[in-house]
Every structure is written in structure tokens, then in C-alpha cells.
Protein backbone atom coordinates (compact mmCIF):
# COMPACT_ATOMS: atom_id res chain seq x y z
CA UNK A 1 10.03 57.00 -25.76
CA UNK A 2 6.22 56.43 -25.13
CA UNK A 3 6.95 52.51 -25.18
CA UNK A 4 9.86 53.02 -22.78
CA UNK A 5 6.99 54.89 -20.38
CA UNK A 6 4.41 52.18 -21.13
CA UNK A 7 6.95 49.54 -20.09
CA UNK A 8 7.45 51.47 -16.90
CA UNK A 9 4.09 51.62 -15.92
CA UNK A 10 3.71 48.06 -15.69
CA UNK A 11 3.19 46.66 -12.07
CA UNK A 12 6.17 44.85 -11.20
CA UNK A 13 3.76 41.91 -10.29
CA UNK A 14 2.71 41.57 -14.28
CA UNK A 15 4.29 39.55 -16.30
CA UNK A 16 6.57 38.96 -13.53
CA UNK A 17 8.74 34.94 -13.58
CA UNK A 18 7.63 32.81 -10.84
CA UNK A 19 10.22 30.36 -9.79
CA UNK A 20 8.52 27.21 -8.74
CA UNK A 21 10.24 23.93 -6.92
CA UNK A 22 10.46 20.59 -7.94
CA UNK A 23 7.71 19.76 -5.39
CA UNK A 24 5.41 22.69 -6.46
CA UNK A 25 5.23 21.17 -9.98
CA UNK A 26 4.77 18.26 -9.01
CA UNK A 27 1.88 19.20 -6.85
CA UNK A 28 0.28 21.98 -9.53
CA UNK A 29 1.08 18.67 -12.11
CA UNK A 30 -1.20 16.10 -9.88
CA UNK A 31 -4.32 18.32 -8.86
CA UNK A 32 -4.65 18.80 -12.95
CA UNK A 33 -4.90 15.18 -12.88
CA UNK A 34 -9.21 15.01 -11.96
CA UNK A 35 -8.80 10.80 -11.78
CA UNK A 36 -5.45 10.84 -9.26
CA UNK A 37 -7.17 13.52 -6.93
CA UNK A 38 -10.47 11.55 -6.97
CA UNK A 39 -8.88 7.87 -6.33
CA UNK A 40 -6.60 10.11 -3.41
CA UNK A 41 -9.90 11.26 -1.76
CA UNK A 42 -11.13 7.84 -1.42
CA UNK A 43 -8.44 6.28 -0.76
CA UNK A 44 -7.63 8.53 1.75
CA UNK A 45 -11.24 8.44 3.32
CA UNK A 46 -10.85 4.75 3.26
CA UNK A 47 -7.63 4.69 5.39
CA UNK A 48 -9.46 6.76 7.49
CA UNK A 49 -12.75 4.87 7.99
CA UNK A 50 -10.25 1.84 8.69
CA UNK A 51 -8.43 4.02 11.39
CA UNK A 52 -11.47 4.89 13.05
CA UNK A 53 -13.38 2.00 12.65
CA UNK A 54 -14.81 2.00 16.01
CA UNK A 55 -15.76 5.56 16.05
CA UNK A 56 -17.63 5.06 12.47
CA UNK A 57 -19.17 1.41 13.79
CA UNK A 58 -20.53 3.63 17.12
CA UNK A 59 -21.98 5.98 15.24
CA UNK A 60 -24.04 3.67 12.70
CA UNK A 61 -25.08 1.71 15.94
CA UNK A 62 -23.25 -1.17 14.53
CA UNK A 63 -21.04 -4.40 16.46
CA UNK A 64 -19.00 -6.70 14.77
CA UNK A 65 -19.67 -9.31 17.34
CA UNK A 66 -23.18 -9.09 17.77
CA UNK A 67 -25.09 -12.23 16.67
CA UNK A 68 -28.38 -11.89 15.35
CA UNK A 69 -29.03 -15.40 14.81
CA UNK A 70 -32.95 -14.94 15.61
CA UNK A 71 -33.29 -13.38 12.10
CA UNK A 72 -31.74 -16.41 10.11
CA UNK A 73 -33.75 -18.95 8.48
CA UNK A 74 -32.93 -22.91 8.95
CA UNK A 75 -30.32 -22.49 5.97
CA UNK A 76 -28.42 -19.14 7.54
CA UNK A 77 -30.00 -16.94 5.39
CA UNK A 78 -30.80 -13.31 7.05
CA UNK A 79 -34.67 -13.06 6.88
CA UNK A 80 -34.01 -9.26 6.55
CA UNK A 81 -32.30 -6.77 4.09
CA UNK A 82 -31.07 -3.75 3.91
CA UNK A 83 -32.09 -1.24 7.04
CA UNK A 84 -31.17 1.58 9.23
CA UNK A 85 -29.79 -0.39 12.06
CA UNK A 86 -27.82 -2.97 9.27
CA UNK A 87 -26.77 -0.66 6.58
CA UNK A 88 -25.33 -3.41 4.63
CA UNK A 89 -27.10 -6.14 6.10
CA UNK A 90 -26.22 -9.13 7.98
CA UNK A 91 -23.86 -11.82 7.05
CA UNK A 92 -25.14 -15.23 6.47
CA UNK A 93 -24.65 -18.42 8.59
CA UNK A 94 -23.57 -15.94 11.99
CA UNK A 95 -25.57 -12.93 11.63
CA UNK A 96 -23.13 -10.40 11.51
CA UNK A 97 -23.56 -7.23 10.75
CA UNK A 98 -21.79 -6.55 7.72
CA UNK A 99 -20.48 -3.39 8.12
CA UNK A 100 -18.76 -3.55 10.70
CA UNK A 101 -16.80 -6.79 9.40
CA UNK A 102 -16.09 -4.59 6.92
CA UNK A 103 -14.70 -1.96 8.96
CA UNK A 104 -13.04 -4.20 11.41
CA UNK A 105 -11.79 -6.48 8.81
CA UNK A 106 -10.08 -3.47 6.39
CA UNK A 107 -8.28 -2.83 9.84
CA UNK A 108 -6.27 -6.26 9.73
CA UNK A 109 -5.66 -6.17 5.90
CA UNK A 110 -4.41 -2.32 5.65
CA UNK A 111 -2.06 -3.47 9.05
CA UNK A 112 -0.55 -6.26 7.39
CA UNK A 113 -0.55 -4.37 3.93
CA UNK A 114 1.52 -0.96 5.07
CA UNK A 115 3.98 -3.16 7.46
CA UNK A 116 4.73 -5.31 4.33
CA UNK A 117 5.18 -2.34 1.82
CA UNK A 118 7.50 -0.12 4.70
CA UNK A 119 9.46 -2.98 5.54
CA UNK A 120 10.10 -4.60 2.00
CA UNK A 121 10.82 -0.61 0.54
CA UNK A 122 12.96 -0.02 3.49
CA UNK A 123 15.54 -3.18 3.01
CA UNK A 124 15.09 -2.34 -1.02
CA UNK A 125 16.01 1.26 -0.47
CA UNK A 126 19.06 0.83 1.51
CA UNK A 127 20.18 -2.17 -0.36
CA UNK A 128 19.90 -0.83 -3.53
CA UNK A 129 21.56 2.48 -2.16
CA UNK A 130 24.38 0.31 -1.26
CA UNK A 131 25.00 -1.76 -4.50
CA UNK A 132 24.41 1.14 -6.70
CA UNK A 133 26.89 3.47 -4.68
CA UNK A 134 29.66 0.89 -3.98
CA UNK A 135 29.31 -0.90 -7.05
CA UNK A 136 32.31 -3.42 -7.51
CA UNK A 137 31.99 -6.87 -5.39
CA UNK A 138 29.85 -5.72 -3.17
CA UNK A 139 27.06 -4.89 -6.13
CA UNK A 140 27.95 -8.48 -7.26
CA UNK A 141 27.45 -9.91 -3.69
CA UNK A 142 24.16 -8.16 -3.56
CA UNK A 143 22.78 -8.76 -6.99
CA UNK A 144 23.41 -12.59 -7.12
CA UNK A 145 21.57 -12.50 -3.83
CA UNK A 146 18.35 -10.62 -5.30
CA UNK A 147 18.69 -12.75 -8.07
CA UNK A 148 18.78 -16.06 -5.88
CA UNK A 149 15.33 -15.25 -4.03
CA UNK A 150 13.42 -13.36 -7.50
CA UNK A 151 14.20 -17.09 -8.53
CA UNK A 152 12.23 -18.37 -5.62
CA UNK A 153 8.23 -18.82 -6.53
CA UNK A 154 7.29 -16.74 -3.54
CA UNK A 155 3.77 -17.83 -3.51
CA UNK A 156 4.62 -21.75 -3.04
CA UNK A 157 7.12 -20.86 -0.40
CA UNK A 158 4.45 -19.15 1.64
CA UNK A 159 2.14 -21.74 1.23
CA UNK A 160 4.47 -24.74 2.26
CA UNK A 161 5.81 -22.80 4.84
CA UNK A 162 3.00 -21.31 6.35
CA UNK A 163 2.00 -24.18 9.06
CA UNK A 164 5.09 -24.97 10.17
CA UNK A 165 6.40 -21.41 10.78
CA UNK A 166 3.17 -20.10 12.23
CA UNK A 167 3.83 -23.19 15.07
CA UNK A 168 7.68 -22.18 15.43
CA UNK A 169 6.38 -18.40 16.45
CA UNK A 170 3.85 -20.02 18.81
CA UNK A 171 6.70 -22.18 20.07
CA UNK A 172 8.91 -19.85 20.91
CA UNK A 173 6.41 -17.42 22.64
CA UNK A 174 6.66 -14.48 20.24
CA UNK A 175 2.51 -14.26 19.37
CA UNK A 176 0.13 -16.92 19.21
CA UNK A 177 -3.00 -17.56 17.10
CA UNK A 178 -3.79 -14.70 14.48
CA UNK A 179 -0.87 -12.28 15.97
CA UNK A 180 1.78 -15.21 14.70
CA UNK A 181 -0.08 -15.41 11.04
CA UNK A 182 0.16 -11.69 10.73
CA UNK A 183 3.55 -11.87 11.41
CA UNK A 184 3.97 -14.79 9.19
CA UNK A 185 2.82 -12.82 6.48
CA UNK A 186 4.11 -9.12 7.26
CA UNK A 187 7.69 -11.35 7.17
CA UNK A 188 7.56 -13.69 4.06
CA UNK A 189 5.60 -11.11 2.08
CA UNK A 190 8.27 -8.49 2.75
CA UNK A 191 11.30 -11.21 2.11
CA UNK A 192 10.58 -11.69 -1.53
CA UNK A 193 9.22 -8.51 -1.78
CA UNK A 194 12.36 -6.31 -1.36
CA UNK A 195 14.14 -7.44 -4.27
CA UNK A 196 12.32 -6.24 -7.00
CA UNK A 197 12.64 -2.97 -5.67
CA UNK A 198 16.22 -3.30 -4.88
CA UNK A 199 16.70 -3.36 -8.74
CA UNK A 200 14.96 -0.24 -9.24
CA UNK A 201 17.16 1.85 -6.60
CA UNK A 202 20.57 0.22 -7.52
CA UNK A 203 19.82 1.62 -11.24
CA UNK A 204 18.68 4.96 -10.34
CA UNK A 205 21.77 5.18 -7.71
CA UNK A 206 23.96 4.33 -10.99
CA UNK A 207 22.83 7.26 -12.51
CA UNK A 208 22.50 9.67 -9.98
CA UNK A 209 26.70 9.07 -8.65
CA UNK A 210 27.60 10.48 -11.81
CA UNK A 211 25.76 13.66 -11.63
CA UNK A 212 27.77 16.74 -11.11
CA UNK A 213 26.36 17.65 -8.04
CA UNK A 214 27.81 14.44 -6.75
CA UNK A 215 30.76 15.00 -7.89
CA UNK A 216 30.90 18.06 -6.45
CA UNK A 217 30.39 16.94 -3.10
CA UNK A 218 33.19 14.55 -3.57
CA UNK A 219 35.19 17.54 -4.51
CA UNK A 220 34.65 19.09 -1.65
CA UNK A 221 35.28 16.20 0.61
CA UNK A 222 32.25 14.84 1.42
CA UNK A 223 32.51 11.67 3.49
CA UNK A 224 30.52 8.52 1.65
CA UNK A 225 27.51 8.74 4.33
CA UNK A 226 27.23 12.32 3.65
CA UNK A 227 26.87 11.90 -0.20
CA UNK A 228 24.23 8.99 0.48
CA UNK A 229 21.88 11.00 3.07
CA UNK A 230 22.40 14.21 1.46
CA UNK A 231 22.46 13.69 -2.01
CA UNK A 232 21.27 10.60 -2.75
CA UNK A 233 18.66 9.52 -0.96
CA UNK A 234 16.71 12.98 -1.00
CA UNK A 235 16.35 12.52 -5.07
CA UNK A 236 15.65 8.80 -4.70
CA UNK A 237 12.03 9.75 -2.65
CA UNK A 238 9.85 10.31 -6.07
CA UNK A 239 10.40 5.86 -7.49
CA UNK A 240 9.89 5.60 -3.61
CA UNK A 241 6.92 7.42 -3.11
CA UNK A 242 5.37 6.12 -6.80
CA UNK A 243 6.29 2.27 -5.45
CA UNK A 244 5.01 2.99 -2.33
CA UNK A 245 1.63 3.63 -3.50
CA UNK A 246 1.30 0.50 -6.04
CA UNK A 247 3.02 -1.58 -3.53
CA UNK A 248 0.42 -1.12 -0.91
CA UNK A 249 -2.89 -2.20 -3.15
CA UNK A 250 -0.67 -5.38 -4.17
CA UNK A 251 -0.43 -6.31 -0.68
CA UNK A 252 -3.60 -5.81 0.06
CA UNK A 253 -4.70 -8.06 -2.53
CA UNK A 254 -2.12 -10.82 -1.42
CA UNK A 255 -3.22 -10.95 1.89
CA UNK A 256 -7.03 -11.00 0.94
CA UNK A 257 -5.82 -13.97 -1.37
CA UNK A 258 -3.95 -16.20 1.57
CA UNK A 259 -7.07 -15.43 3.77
CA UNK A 260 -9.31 -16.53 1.22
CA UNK A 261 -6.81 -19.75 1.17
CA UNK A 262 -7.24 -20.05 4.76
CA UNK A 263 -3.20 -19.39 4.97
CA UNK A 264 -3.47 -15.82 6.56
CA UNK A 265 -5.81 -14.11 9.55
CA UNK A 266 -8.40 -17.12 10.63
CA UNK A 267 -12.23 -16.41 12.46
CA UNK A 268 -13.31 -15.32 14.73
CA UNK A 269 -10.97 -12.32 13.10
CA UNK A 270 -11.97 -10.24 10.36
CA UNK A 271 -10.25 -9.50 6.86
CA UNK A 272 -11.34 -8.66 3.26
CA UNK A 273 -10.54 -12.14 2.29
CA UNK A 274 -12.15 -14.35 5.15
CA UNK A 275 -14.79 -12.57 4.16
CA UNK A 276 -14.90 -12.99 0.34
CA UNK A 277 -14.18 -16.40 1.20
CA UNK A 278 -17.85 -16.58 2.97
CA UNK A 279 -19.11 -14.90 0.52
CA UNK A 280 -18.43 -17.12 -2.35
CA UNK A 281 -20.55 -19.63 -0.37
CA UNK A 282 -23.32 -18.07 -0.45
CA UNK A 283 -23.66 -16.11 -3.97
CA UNK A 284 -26.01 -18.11 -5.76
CA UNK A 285 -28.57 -17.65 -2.54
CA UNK A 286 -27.35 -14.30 -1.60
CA UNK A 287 -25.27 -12.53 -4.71
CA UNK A 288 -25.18 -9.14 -2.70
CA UNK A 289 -22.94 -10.17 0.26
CA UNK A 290 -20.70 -11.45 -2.29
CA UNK A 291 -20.83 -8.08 -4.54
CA UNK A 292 -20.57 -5.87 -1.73
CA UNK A 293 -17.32 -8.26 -0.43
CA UNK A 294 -15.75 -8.48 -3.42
CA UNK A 295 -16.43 -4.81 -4.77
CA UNK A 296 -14.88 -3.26 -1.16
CA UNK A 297 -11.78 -4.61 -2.42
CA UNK A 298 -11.98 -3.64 -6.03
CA UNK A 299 -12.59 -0.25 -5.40
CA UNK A 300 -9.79 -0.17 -2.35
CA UNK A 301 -7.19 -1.81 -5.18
CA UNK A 302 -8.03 0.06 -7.64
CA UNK A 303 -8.16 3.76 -5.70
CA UNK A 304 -4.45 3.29 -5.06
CA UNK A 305 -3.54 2.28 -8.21
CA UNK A 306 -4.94 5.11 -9.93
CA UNK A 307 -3.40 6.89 -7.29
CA UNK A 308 0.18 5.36 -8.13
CA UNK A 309 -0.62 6.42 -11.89
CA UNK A 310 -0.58 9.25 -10.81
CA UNK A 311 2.14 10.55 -8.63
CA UNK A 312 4.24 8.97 -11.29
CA UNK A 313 3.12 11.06 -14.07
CA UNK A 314 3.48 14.13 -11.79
CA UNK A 315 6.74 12.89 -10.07
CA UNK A 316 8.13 12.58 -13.94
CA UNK A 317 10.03 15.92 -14.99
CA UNK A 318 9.15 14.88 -19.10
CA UNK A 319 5.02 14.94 -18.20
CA UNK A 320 4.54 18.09 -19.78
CA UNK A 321 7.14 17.57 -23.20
């Protein structure tokens, strides 16, 4: 009898069962994870300074047009360091301020970056959705098609056809000079791109129309758009969301690499890789432009991969087994 009473007396709040959602773990699972909420605060704070890159350039009294060429020696070199009014100095051979190249330039490469990731994840998504669900010839269509461009080397085919396409935008009046490389790039990058990721949807699709909830819907008459945006899609956002965030640091680093080429954005224009690509000309004479150049877009690449790591070991429901 007295445990019965002790039992009794216990707040209902004690001991009580908490039911949580799939999100909420997933959540409570990534802010245990000290690295993955770290690399999101940067890169968060970095897709911010890039947003507001002419608020943050105002308020460090910085231009990206400015030239200071009164403060470079005969060989280009800046006769001054470091300072208040150049935080992170001036570039050689123009006179720069560094800074806000860097600002201004991370404004081109995260443009080019997220269009490539949505628009490649976007055509992967729906036609993986579509061979997965429909299976049959239309899943052999498709997948003879993703395997005809993963055949393609991608980064051959943007180099050959880089000139000639860039001129046939011009041409036809759709964006000229830097405008028609960006699209160049946002478009090529995101046509071999999309396959890779079509393979990952089709499978989990495969899986996910034999569940039982799917099968329920069919049960209860649920039209074949109905079981794709209901049921299938909405469990199909945690690969997205994972690819999502690897996708976008592997873009960022392509599009530094065709700049640094010369096949991307071209000067007077700004990007992560035009500027690496100065730097490298200086780093014997100047080794911190080219640190400071090439470390931006370490850090940038590496934020969101660690980032990426993360969301899929929160997104995956055997983390904690």
C-alpha cells in the first residue's frame, strides 16, 4: 500500500514519455554534434557577409574599385601592409583593396555555386522520382540516359565548349560578357551534375514504393501524383538536404577552378578564383595575398563539408545504435 501512495505522489510531469518527431531528433542529434554547429555558424556568417557585401565593405570604409596605385612600387608591389583603412591589404599590380575583392568576389562564386546545386538537385530529384516510381521502360529510358552523360568527362566538355557557347549566348542576345560565362557555367555545371544524384533518388524511391504506408495510399485510391507529393517526396528531403550541402562547396570549388583557368567570370569582375589566380603570381614576393586567397576558400569548402557530415549523421535514424 505505501508504494501504491508513493507512486501516486509523483508529479505527472516525472518520469513522464516525451514523444519527439523525426525532425526534433534530428535537430537534438546535430546541436550534440560541437564540429557541425561550429562549421554551420561560419558558414552561415559567410553567406551572410557575401549577401551583404556592400553593407560590410561601407562599414570597413572599403571599395572594390578604388585604385591606389600611388602606394605601389615600380614592380606592383603595395608599399604598405596591413592597416585600419586596408584590413587585408591591397592587391598587387592594381591596388585593390583586398577585402572587398573578397567580399565582392564570394558574391559571384556563391551565385553561380547555389544556382548550379538547385538546378542540378531539382532535375535529379524529379528524375529520379520518376524512374524509381514508374520503374519499367521508362526507368530504362532514363537510366541509359544518366548513364550516357556520367560517361561524358564533364570537365573536357566545359573546357572545349566554353568559347564557342559563351559567343552563341552573346549572339543571340541573351547576356553578354561575364553575365553569358555565368550562365555558361550555372548550365554545363548543372547538366552533368544531375545525374549522379538521379541515382541516389531512383534507389531510395525503390525502396520507399514498397513501404506500407505506400501501399496504403494505393489502397485507398490515391492517384500516382498524390503518392509522389505526399508520400514520397516529403521522406526523400533528408539525401536532399545532406546533398545539398556537399553539393554546394563542390561547386564552389569548380567554379574557383575554371576562373583560375580563365574559362569562368573574367576582370574587371571578382571571384575566389580570378583571384587565386593573381595570387599565385605573386607568392614568392608577396606569400600573404596568396594565403589569405587561397585559405578564404579552404575554410568556405571545408565549413560546408563539415556541415554536410553532419546533417547526415543526424538525418540517419541508426546514429545513435
Amino acid at each position: 500500500m505505501s508504494t501504491k501512495s508513493e507512486i501516486a505522489q509523483i508529479p505527472p510531469s516525472v518520469g513522464a514519455i516525451q514523444g519527439r518527431s523525426p525532425r526534433q531528433i534530428a535537430w537534438m542529434r546535430f546541436k550534440r554534434n560541437k564540429v557541425g554547429v561550429g562549421a554551420a555558424i561560419v558558414s552561415i556568417s559567410l553567406l551572410l557577409l557575401s549577401l551583404f557585401a556592400p553593407l560590410v565593405a561601407k562599414i570597413f570604409g572599403v571599395d572594390p574599385d578604388t585604385l591606389n596605385l600611388d602606394v605601389l612600387d615600380t614592380s606592383g608591389i603595395p608599399e604598405v601592409g596591413f592597416s585600419w583603412d586596408h584590413p587585408l591589404g591591397l592587391i598587387p599590380g592594381t591596388g585593390r583593396d583586398f577585402l572587398a575583392q573578397l567580399l565582392y568576389g564570394s558574391r559571384i562564386s556563391f551565385l553561380i555555386a547555389i544556382l548550379t546545386t538547385v538546378t542540378a538537385l531539382t532535375i535529379g530529384l524529379f528524375v529520379g522520382i520518376i524512374g524509381g516510381y514508374f520503374r519499367g521502360r521508362i526507368d530504362n529510358y532514363l537510366g541509359r540516359t544518366t548513364d550516357f552523360l556520367l560517361a561524358f568527362p564533364a570537365f573536357f566538355m566545359i573546357v572545349a565548349l566554353n568559347r564557342p557557347m559563351v559567343a552563341r549566348i552573346e549572339e543571340s542576345g541573351i547576356a553578354q560578357g561575364n553575365n553569358a560565362r555565368i550562365i555558361f557555367l550555372v548550365f554545363f555545371l548543372s547538366f552533368f551534375g544531375w545525374p549522379g544524384f538521379s541515382r541516389l533518388i531512383r534507389s531510395q524511391v525503390l525502396s520507399l514504393r514498397e513501404r506500407e504506408f505506400v501501399t496504403a495510399a494505393q489502397a485507398m485510391g490515391a492517384g500516382r501524383w498524390r503518392i509522389i507529393t505526399k508520400e514520397l517526396i516529403p521522406n526523400l528531403w533528408a539525401p536532399v538536404i545532406v546533398v545539398v550541402s556537399l553539393s554546394l562547396p563542390g561547386y564552389l570549388a569548380a567554379e574557383a577552378v575554371y576562373s583560375f583557368l580563365g574559362l569562368g567570370v573574367q576582370p574587371p569582375a571578382s571571384t575566389w578564383g580570378i583571384l587565386l589566380s593573381n595570387a599565385t603570381r605573386y607568392v614568392t614576393v608577396m606569400p600573404s595575398f596568396f594565403l589569405i586567397a587561397a585559405g578564404s576558400l579552404v575554410v568556405v569548402v571545408l565549413a560546408f563539408n563539415l556541415v554536410g557530415d553532419a546533417l547526415r549523421d543526424a538525418l540517419d535514424p541508426k546514429a545513435d545504435r
